[in-house]
Protein backbone atom coordinates (compact mmCIF):
# COMPACT_ATOMS: atom_id res chain seq x y z
CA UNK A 1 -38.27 -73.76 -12.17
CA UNK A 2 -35.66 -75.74 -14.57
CA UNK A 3 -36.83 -77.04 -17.98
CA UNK A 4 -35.27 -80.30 -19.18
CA UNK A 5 -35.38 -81.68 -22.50
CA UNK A 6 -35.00 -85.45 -22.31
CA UNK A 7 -34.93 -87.84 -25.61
CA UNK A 8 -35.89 -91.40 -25.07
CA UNK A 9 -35.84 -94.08 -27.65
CA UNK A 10 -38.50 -94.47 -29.84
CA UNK A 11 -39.33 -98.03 -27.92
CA UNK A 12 -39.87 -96.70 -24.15
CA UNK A 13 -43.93 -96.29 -23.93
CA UNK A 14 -44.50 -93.73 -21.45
CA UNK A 15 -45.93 -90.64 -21.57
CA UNK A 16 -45.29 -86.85 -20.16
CA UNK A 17 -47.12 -87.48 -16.48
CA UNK A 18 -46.01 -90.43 -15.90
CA UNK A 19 -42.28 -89.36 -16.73
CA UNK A 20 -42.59 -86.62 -14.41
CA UNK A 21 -43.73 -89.00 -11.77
CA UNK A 22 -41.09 -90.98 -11.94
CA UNK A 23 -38.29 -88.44 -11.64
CA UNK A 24 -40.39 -86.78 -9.02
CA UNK A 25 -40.86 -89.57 -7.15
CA UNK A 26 -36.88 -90.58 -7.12
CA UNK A 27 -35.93 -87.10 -6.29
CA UNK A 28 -38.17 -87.46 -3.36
CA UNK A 29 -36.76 -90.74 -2.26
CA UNK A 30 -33.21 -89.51 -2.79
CA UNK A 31 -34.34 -86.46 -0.64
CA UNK A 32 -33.50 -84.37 -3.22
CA UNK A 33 -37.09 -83.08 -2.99
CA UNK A 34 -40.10 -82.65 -0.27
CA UNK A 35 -42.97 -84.51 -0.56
CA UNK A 36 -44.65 -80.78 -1.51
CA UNK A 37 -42.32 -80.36 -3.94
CA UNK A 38 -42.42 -83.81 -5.88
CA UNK A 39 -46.29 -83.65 -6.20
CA UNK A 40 -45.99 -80.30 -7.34
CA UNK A 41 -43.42 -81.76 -9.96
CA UNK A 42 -45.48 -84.95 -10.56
CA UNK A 43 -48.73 -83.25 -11.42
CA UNK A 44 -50.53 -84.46 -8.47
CA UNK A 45 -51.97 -83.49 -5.28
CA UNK A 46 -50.08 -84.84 -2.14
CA UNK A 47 -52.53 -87.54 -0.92
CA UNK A 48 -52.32 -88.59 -5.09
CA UNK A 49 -48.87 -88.31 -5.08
CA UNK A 50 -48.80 -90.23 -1.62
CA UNK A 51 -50.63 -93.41 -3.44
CA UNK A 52 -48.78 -93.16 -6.50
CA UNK A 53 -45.02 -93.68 -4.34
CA UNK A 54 -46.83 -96.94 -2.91
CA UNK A 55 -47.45 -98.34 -6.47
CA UNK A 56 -43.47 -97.30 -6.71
CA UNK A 57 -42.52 -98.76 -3.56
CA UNK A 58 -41.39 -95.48 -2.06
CA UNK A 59 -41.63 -94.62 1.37
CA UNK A 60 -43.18 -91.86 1.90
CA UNK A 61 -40.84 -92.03 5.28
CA UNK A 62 -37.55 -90.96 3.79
CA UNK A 63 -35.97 -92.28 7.16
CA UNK A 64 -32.86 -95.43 6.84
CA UNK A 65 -33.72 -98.87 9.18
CA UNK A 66 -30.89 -97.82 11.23
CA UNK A 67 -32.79 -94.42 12.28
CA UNK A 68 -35.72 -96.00 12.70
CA UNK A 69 -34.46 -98.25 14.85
CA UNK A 70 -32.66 -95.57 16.75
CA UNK A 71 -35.74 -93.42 17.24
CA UNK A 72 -38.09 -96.81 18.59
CA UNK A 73 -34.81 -97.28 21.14
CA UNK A 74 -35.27 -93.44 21.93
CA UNK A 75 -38.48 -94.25 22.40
C-alpha cells in the first residue's frame, strides 16, 4: 500500500479517519476503488462504510442513469 503525506491549512478541522473517508469514499465513486477496498482504506467495515457513503451522498451503485435505464429496458 502507498503512503501519502498531505498538508492542509491550519484552518480545515478534520481529523485522520475522517480524511481517509473522504478520499476513500471519492475513489470509490470515481471507481477508482471497490467497495472492499475503500472500507479497507476508510477504516471501516463494509456495512459502516456502506452508511457512511449515504451521509456523503454516494451511491453505493457506481452505475450512470443512462445504464440504469438501459438495464430496466433489458429488463
Amino acid at each position: 500500500m502507498k503512503t501519502l503525506s498531505i498538508n492542509l491549512p491550519d484552518s480545515v478541522e478534520i481529523d485522520a479517519q475522517e480524511a481517509r473517508l473522504i478520499i476513500a469514499s471519492k475513489l470509490f465513486e470515481q471507481g477508482k476503488l471497490s467497495l472492499g477496498e475503500a472500507a479497507e482504506l476508510s477504516g471501516f467495515t463494509k456495512n459502516g462504510f456502506i452508511d457512511k457513503l449515504e451521509i456523503l451522498g454516494v451511491s453505493v451503485f457506481n452505475i450512470s442513469a443512462e445504464e440504469l435505464a438501459s438495464d430496466f429496458q433489458n429488463a
